[in-house]
C-alpha atoms as a PDB file:
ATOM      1  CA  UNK A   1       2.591   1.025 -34.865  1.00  0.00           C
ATOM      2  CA  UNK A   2       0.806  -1.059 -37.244  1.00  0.00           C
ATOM      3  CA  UNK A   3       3.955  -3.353 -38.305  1.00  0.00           C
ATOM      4  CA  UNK A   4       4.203  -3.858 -34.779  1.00  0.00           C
ATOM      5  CA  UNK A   5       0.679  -5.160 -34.860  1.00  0.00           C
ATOM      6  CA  UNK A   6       1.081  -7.078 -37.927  1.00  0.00           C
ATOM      7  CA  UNK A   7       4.281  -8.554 -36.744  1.00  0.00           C
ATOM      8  CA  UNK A   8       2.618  -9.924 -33.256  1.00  0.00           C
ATOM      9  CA  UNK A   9      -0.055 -11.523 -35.531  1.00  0.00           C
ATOM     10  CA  UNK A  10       1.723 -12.869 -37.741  1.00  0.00           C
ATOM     11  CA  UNK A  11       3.263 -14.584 -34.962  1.00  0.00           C
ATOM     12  CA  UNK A  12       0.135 -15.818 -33.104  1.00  0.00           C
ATOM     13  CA  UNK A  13      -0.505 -12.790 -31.317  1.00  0.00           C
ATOM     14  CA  UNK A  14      -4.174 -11.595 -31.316  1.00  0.00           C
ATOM     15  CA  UNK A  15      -5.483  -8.038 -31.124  1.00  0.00           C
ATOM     16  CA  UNK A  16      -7.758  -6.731 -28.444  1.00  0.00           C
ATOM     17  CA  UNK A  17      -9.871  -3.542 -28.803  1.00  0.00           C
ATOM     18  CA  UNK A  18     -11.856  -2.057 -26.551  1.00  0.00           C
ATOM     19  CA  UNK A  19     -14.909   0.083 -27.952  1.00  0.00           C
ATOM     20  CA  UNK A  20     -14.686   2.510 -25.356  1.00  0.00           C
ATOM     21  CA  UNK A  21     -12.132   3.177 -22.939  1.00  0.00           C
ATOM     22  CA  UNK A  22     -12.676   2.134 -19.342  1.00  0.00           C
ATOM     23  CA  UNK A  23      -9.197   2.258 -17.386  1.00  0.00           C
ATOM     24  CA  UNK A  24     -11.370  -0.705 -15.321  1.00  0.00           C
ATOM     25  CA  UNK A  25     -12.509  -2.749 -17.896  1.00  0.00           C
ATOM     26  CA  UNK A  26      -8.681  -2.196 -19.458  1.00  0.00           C
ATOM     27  CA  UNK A  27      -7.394  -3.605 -16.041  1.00  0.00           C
ATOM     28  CA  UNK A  28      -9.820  -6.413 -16.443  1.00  0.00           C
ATOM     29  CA  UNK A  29      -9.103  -7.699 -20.099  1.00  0.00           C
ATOM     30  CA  UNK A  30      -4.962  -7.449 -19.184  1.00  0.00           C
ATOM     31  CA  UNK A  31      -5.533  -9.832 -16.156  1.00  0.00           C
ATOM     32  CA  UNK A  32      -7.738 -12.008 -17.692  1.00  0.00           C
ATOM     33  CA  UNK A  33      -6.345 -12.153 -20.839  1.00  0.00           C
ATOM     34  CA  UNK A  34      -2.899 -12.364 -20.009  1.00  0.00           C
ATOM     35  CA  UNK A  35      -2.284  -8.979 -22.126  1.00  0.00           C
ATOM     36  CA  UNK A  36       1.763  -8.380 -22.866  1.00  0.00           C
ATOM     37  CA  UNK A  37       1.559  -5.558 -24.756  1.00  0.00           C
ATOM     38  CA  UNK A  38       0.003  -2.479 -24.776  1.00  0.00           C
ATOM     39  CA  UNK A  39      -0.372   1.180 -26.175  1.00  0.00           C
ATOM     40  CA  UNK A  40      -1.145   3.855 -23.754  1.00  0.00           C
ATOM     41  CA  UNK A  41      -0.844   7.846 -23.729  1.00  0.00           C
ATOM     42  CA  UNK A  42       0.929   8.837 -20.167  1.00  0.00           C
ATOM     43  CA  UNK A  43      -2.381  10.878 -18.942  1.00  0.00           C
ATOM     44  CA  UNK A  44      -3.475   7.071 -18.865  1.00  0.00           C
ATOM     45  CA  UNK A  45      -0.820   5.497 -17.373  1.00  0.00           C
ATOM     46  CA  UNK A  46      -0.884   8.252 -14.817  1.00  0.00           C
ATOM     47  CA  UNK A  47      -4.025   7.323 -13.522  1.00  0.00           C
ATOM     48  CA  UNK A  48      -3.372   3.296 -14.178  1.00  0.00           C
ATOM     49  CA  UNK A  49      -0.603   4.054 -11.225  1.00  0.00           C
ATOM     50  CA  UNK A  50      -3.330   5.245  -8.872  1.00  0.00           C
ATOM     51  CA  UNK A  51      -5.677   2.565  -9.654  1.00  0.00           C
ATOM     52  CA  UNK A  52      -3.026   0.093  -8.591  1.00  0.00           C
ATOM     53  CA  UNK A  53      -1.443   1.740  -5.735  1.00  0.00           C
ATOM     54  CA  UNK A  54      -5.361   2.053  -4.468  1.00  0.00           C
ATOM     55  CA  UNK A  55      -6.463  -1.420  -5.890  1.00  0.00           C
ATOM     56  CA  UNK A  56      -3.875  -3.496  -7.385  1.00  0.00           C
ATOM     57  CA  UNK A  57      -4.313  -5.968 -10.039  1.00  0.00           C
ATOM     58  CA  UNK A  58      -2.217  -8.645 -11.550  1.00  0.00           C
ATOM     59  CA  UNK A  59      -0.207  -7.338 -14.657  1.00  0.00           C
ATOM     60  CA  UNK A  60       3.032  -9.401 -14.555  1.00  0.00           C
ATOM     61  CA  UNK A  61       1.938 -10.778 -17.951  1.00  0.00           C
ATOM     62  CA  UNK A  62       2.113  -7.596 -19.308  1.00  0.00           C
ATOM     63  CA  UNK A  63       5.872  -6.936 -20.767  1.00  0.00           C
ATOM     64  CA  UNK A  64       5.695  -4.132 -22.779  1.00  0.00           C
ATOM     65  CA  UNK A  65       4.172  -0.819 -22.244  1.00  0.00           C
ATOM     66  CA  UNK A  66       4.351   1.694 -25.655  1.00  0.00           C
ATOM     67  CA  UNK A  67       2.906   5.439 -25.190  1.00  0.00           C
ATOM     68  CA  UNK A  68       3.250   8.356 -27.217  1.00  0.00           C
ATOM     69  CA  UNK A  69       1.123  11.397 -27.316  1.00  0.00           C
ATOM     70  CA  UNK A  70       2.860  13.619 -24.913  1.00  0.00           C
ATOM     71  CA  UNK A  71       6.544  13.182 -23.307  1.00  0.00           C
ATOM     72  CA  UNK A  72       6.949  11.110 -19.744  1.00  0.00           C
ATOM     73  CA  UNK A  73       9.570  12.063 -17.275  1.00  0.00           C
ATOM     74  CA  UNK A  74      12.417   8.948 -17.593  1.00  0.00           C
ATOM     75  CA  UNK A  75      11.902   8.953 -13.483  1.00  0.00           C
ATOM     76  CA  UNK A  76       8.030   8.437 -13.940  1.00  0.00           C
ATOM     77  CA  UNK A  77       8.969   5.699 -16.375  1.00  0.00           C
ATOM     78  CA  UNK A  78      11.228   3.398 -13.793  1.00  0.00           C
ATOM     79  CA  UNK A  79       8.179   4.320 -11.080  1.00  0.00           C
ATOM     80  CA  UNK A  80       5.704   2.712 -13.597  1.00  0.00           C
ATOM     81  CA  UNK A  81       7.502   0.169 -14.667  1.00  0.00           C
ATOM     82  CA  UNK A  82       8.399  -0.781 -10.628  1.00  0.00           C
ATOM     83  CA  UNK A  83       5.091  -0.579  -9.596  1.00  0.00           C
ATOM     84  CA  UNK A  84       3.051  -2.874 -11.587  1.00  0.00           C
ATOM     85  CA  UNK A  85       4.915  -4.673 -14.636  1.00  0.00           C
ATOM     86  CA  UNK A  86       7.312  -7.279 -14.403  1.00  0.00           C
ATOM     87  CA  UNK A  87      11.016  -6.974 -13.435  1.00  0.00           C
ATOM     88  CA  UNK A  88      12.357  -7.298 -16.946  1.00  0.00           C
ATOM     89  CA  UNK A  89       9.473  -5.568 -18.514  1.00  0.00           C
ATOM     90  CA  UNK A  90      10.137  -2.036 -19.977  1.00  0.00           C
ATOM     91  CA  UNK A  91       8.231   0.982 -21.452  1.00  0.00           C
ATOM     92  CA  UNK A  92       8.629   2.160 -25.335  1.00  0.00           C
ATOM     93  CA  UNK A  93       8.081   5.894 -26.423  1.00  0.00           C
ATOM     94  CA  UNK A  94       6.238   5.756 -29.781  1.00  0.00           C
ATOM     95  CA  UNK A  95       8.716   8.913 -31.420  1.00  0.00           C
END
């Protein structure tokens, strides 16, 4: 995870860190910040999925999704990725 950080800054990228976390305030930062990567655990995304369904928000800058933690059904994975993220976007299992 952390060459994966350092690569993206070494490249420009910038981090973003959130002291606690607030699933609306996370929703926030991506939209406004035109976020393309992030690291969530799938109890997360889970509820991300409901937030959007309920109230959607504008994620299409966001490209790459990376979770670990616990295992995510490969069929919840294409619903995710469908729902909210851009066509060519894709999710990454941290192993």
């Amino acid at each position: 995870m952390s060459v994966a950080m350092c690569h993206g800054m070494k490249e420009g990228g910038v981090n973003i860190t959130l002291n606690q976390f607030d699933l609306e305030q996370w929703r926030q930062t991506v939209e406004q910040q035109r976020v393309t990567h992030s690291f969530l655990v799938p109890t997360v995304l889970y509820r991300l999925l409901e937030l959007q369904r309920a109230n959607p928000r504008d994620f299409f800058s966001l490209n790459t999704v990376i979770y670990g933690a616990a295992p995510m059904s490969p069929a919840r994975v294409k619903v995710d990725v469908a729902s909210f993220m851009q066509p060519n976007a894709g999710f990454r299992r941290l192993a």
